[in-house]
C-alpha atoms as a PDB file:
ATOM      1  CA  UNK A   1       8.064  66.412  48.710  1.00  0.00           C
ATOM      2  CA  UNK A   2       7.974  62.984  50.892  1.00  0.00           C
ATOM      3  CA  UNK A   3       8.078  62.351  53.804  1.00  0.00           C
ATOM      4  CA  UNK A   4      10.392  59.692  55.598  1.00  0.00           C
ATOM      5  CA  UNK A   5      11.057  58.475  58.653  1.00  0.00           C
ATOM      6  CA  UNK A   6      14.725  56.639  59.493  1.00  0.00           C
ATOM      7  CA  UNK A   7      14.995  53.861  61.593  1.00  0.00           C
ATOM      8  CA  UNK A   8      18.703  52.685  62.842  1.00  0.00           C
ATOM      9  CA  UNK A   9      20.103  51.605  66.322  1.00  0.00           C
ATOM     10  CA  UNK A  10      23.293  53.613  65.236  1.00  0.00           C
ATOM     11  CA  UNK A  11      23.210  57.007  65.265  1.00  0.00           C
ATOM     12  CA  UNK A  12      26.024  58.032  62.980  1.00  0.00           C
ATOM     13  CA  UNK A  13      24.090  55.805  60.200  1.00  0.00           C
ATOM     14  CA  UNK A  14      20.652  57.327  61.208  1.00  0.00           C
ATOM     15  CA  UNK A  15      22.506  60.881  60.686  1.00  0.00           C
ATOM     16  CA  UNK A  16      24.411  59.831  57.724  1.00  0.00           C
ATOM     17  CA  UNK A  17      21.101  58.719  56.048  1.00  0.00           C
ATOM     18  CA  UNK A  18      18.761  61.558  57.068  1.00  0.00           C
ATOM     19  CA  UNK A  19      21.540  64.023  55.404  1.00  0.00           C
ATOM     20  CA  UNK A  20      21.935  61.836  52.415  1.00  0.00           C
ATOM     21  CA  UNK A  21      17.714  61.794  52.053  1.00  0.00           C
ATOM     22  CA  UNK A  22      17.615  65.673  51.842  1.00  0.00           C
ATOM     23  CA  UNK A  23      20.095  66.040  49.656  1.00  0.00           C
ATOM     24  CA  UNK A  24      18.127  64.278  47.122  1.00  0.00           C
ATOM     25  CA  UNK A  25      15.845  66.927  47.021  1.00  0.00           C
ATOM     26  CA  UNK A  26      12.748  64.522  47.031  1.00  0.00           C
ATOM     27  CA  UNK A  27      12.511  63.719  50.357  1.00  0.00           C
ATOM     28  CA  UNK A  28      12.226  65.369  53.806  1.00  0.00           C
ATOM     29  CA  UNK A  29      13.009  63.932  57.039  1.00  0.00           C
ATOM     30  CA  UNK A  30      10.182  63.945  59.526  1.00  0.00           C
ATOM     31  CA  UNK A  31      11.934  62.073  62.314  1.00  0.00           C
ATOM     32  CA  UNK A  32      14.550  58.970  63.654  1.00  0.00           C
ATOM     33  CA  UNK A  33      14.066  56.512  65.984  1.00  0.00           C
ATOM     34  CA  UNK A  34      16.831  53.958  67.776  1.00  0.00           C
ATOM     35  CA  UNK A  35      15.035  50.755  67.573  1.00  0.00           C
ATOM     36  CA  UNK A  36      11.749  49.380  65.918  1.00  0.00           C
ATOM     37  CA  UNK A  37       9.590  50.145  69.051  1.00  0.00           C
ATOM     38  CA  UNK A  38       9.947  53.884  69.391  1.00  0.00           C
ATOM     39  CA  UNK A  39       9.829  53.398  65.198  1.00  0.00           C
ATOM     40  CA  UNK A  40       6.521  51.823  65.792  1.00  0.00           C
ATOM     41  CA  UNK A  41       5.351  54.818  67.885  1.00  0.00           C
ATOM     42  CA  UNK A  42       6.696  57.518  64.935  1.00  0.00           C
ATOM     43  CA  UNK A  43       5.420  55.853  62.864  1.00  0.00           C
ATOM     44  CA  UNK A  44       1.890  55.680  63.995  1.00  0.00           C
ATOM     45  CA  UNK A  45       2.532  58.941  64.870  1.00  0.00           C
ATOM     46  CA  UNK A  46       3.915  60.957  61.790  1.00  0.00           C
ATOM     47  CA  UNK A  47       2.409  58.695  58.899  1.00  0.00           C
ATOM     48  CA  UNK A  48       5.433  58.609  56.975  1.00  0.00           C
ATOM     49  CA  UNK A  49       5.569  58.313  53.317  1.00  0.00           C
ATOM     50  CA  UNK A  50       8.363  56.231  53.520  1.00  0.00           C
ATOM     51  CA  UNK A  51      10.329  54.087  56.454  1.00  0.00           C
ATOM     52  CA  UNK A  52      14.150  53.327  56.079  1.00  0.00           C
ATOM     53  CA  UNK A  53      14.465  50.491  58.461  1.00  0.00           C
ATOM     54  CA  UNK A  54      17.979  48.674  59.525  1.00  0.00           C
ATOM     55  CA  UNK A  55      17.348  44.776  59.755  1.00  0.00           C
ATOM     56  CA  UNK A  56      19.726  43.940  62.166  1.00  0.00           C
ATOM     57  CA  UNK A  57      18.908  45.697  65.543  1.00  0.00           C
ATOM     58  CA  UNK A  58      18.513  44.605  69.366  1.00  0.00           C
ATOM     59  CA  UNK A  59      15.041  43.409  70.256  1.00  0.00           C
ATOM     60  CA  UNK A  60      12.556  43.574  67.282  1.00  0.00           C
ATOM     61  CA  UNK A  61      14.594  43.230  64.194  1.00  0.00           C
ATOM     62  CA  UNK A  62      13.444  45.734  61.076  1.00  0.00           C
ATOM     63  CA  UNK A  63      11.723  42.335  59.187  1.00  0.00           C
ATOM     64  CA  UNK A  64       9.787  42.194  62.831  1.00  0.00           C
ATOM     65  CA  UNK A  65       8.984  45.725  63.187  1.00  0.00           C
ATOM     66  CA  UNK A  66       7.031  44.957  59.595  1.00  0.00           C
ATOM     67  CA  UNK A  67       4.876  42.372  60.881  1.00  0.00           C
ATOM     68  CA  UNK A  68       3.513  44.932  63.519  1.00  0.00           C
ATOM     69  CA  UNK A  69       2.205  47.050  60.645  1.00  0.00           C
ATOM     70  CA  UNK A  70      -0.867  47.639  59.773  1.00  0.00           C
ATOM     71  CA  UNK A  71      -1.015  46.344  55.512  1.00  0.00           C
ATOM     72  CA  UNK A  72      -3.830  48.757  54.986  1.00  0.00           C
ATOM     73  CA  UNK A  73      -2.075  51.915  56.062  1.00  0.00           C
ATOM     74  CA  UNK A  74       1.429  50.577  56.178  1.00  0.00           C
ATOM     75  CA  UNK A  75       4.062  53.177  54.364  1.00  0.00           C
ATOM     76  CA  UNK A  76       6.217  52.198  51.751  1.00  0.00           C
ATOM     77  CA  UNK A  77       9.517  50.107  53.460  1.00  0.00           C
ATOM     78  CA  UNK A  78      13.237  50.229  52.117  1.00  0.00           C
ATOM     79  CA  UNK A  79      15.477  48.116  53.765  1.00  0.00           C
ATOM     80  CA  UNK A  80      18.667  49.164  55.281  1.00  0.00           C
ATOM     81  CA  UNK A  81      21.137  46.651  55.522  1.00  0.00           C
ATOM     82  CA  UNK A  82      25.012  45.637  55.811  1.00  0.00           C
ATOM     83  CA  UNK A  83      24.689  42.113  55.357  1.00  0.00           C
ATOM     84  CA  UNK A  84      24.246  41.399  51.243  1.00  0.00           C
ATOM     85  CA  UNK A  85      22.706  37.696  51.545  1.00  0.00           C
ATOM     86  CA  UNK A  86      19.639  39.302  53.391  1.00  0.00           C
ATOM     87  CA  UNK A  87      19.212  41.831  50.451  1.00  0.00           C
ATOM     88  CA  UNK A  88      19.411  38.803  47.802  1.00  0.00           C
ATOM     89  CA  UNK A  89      18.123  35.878  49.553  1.00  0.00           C
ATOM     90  CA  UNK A  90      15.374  37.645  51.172  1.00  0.00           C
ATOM     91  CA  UNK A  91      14.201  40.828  49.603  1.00  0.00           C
ATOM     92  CA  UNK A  92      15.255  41.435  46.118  1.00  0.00           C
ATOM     93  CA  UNK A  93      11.768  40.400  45.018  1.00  0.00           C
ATOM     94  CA  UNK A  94       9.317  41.706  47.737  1.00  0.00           C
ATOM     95  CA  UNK A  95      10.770  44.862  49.398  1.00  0.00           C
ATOM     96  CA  UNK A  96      10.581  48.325  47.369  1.00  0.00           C
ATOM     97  CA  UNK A  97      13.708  48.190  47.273  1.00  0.00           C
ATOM     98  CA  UNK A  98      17.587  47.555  49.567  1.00  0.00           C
ATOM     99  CA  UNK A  99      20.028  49.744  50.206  1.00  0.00           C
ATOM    100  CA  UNK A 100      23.593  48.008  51.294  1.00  0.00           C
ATOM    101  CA  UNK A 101      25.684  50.191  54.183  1.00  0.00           C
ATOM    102  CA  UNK A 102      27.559  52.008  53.581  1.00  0.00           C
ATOM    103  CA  UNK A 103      24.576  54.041  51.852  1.00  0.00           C
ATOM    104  CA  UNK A 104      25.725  55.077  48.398  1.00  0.00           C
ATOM    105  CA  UNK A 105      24.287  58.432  47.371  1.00  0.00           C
ATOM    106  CA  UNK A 106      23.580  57.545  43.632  1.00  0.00           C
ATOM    107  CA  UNK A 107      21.615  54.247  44.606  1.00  0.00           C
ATOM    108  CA  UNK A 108      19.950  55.935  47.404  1.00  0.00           C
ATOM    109  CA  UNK A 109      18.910  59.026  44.547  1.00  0.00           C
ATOM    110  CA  UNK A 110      17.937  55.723  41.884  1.00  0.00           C
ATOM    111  CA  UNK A 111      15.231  54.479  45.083  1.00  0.00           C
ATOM    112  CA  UNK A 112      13.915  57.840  45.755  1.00  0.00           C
ATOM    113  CA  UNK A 113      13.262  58.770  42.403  1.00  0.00           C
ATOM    114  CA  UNK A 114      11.478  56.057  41.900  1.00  0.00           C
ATOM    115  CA  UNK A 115       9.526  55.903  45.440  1.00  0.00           C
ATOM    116  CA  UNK A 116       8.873  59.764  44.108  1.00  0.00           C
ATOM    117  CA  UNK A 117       7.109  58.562  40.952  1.00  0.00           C
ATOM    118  CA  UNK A 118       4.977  54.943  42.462  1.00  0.00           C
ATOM    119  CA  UNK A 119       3.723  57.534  44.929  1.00  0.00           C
ATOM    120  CA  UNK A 120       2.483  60.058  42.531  1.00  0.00           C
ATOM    121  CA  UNK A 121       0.725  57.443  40.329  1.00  0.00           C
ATOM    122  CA  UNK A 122      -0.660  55.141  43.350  1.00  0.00           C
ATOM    123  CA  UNK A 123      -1.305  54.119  47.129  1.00  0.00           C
ATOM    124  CA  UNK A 124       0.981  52.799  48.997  1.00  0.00           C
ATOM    125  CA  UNK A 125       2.216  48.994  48.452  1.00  0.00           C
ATOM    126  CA  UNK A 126       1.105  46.213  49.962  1.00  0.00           C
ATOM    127  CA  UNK A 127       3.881  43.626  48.840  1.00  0.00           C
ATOM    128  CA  UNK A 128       6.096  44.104  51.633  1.00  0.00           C
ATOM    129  CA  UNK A 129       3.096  42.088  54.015  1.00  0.00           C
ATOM    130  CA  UNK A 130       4.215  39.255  52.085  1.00  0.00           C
ATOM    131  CA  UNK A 131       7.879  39.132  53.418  1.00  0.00           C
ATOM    132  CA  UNK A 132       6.326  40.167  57.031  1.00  0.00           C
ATOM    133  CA  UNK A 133       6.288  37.016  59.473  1.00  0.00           C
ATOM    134  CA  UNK A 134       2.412  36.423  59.983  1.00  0.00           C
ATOM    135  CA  UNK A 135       1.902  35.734  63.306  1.00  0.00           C
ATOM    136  CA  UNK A 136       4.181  37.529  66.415  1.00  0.00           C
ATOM    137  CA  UNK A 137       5.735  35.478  68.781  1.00  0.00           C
ATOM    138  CA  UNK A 138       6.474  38.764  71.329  1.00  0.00           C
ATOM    139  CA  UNK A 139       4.698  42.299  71.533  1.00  0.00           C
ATOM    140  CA  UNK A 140       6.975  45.647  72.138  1.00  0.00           C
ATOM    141  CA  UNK A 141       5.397  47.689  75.365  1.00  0.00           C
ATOM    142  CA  UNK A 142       6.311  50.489  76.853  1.00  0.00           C
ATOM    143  CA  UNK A 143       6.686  50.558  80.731  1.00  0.00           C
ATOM    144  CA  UNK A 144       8.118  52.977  82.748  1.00  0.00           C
ATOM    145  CA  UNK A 145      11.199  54.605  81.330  1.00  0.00           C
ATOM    146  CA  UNK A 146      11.698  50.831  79.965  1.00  0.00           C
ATOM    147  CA  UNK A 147      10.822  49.330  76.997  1.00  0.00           C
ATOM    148  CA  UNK A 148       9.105  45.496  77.714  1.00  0.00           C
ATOM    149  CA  UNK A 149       9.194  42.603  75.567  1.00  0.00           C
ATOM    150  CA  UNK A 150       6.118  40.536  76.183  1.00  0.00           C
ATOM    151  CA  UNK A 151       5.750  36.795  74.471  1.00  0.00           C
ATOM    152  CA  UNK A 152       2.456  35.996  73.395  1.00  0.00           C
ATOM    153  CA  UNK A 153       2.368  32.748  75.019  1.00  0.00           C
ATOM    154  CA  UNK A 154       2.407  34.658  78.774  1.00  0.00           C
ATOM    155  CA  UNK A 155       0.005  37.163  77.842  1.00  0.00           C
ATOM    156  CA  UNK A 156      -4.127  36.358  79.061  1.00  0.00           C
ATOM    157  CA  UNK A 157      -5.602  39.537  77.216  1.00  0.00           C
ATOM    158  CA  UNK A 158      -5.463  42.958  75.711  1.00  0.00           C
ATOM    159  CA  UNK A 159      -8.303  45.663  76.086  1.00  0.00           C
ATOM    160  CA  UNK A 160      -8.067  49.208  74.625  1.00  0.00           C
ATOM    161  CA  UNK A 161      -8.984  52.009  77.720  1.00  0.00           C
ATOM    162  CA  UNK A 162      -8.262  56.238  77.074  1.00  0.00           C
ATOM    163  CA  UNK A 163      -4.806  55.764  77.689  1.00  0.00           C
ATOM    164  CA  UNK A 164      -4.690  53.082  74.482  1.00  0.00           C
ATOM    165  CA  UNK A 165      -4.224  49.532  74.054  1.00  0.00           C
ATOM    166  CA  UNK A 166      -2.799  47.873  77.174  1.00  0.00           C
ATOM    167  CA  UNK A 167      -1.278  44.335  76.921  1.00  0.00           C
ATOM    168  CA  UNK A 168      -1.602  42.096  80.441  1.00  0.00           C
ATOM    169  CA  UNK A 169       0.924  38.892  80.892  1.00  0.00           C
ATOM    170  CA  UNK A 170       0.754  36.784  84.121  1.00  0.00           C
ATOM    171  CA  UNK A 171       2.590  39.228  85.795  1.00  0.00           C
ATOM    172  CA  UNK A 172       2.335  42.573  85.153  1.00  0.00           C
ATOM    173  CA  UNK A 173       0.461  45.037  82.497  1.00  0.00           C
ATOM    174  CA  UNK A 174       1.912  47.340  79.706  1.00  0.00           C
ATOM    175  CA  UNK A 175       1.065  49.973  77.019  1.00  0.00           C
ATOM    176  CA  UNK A 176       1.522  48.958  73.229  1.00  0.00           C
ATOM    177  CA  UNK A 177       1.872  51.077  70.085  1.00  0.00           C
ATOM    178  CA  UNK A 178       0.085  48.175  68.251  1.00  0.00           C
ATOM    179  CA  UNK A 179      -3.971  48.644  67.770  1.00  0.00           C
ATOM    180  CA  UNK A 180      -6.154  45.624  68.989  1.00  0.00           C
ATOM    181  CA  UNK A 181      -6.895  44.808  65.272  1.00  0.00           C
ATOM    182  CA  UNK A 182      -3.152  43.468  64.514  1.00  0.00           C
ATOM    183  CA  UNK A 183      -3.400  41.749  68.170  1.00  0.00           C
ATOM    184  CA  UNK A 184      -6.213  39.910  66.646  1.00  0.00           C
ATOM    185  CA  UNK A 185      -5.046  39.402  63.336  1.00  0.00           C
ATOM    186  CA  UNK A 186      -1.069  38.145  64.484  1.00  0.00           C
ATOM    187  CA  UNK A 187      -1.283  36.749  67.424  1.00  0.00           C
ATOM    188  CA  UNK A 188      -3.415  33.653  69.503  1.00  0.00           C
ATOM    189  CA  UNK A 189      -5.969  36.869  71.094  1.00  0.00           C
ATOM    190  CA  UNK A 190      -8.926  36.163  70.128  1.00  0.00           C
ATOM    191  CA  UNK A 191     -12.200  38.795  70.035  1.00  0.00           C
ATOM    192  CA  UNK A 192     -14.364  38.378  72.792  1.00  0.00           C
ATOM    193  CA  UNK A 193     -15.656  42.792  73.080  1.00  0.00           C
ATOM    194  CA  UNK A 194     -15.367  45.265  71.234  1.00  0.00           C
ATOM    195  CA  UNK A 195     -12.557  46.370  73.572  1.00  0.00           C
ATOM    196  CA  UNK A 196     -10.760  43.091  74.672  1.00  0.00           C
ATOM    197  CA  UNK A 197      -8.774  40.528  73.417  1.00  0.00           C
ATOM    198  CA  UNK A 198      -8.250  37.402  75.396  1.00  0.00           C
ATOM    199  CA  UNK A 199      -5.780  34.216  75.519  1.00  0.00           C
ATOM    200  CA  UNK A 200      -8.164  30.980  74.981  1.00  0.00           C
ATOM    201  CA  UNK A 201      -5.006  29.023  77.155  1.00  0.00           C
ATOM    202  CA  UNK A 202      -5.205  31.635  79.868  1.00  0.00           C
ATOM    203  CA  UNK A 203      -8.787  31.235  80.580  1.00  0.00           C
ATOM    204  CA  UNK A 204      -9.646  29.555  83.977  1.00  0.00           C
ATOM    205  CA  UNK A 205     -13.482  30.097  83.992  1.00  0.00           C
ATOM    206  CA  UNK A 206     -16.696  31.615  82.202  1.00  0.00           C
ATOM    207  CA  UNK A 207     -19.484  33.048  84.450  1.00  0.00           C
ATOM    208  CA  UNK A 208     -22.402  32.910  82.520  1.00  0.00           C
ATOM    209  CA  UNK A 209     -24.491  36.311  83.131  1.00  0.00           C
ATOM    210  CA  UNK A 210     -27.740  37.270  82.556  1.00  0.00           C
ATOM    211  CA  UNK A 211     -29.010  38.694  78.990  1.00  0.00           C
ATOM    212  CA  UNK A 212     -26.797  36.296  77.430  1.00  0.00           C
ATOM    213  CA  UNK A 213     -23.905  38.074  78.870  1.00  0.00           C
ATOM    214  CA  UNK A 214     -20.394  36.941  80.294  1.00  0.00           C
ATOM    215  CA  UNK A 215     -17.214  37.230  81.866  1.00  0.00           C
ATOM    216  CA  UNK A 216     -13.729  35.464  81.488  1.00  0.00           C
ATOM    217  CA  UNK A 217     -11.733  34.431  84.693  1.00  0.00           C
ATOM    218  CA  UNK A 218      -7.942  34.211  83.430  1.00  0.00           C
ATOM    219  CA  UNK A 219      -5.342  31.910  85.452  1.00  0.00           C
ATOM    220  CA  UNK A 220      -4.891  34.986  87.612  1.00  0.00           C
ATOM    221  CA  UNK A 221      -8.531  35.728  88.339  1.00  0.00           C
ATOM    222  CA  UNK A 222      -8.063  38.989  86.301  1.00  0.00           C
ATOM    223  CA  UNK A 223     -12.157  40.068  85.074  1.00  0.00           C
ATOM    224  CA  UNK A 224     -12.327  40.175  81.207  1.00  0.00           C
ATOM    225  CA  UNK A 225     -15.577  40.464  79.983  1.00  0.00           C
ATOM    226  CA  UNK A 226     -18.218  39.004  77.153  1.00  0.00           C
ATOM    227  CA  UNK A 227     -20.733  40.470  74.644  1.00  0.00           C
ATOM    228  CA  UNK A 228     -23.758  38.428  73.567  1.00  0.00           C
ATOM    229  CA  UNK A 229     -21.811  39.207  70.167  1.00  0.00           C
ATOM    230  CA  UNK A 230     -18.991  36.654  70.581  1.00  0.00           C
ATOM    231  CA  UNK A 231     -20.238  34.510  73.146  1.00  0.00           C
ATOM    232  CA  UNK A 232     -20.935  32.140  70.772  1.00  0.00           C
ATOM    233  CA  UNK A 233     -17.859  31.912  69.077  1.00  0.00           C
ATOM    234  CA  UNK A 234     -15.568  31.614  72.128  1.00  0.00           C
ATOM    235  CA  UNK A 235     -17.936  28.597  73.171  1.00  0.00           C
ATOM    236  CA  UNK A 236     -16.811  27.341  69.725  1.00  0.00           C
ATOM    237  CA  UNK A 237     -13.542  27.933  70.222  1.00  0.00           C
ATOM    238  CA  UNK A 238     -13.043  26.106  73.627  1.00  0.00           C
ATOM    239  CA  UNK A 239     -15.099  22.907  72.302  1.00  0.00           C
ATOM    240  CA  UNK A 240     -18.330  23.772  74.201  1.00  0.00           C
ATOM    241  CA  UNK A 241     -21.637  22.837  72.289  1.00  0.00           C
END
């Protein structure tokens, strides 16, 4: 039996679908989510066989919410849509498949089936990247009882603590569902320890330390700091010989 998760900022379509999935007999419902960033969080969460993610929705569209994922242990992805040009202009040749709303129950059976058999023979695809915008131009957070939208261009860095990764802007700091290795692979963070990511624009000043240590001064005199490791290749990075 697989597993799937539904993502759908209506709930009547999010019910609809999760009924329609169990009546195919192949598929059991694991959980639903309201937009892509509590998605995100399931979906890191349950490890999902499969996600059936709406397009359109407030904040981080579904095509968004893709670009967050990691390729390597991404699920497979069906698109849920009500708007046929996205479907046919879009992702007819790179999505596992498109299913138009309102969900039809034999078309929905004709995917499963054959998400049911891929899965038995292989690991999951890794097509769907391609579609995926490859850099992010905002990062979902979680604040308190809020959900924050933070553009990359505002952020100065990103460290991982026992609480998870945290994401600070130029005014204020926030929790993300997204690991510092797709901060560093899809947006302008850059490695600079193990456990931080920092904005080359938001950097102020470098304190050179002793055994070829360092530490960052962002804009806001926030403390990042600098293994001997990648010392080198900030230097690089901001033009110094």
């Amino acid at each position: 039996m697989l597993t799937a998760l539904v993502i759908d900022d209506e709930q009547f379509a999010r019910e609809e679908l999760a009924e329609l999935l169990e009546e195919t007999g192949y598929v059991t419902v694991i959980g639903e989510a309201p937009n892509a960033i509590i998605g995100l969080k399931k979906i890191n969460e349950l490890k999902p066989d499969i996600v059936f993610v709406d397009i359109q929705m407030p904040q981080v569209t579904g095509i968004e919410l893709l670009s967050m994922l990691d390729p390597e242990t991404m699920p497979y992805v069906v698109f849920v849509t009500a708007y046929d040009h996205y479907a046919i202009q879009a992702f007819e040749e790179n999505a596992f498949d498109y299913l138009l709303k309102p969900v039809n129950p034999s078309r929905l059976t004709k995917t499963v089936s054959r998400l049911h058999k891929v899965i038995q023979q292989s690991t999951p695809q890794q097509a769907i990247s391609a579609i995926a915008p490859k850099k992010l131009d905002q990062i979902p957070c979680i604040g308190h009882n809020r959900i924050v939208i933070l553009t990359t261009d505002t952020v100065e860095c990103a460290y991982s603590d026992i609480s998870g990764v945290q994401v600070r802007s130029n005014n204020q700091t926030a929790s993300t569902q997204l690991t510092l290795k797709t901060l560093e692979e899809k947006t302008p963070l850059v490695r600079c320890h193990r456990q931080y990511l920092v904005n080359i624009k938001m950097i102020s000043e470098i304190k050179l330390l002793e055994n070829g240590l360092a530490e960052i001064i962002t804009k806001t005199g926030y403390e990042v700091p600098v293994s001997r490791r990648y010392l080198s290749v900030l230097k690089k990075l901001l033009g110094i010989l």
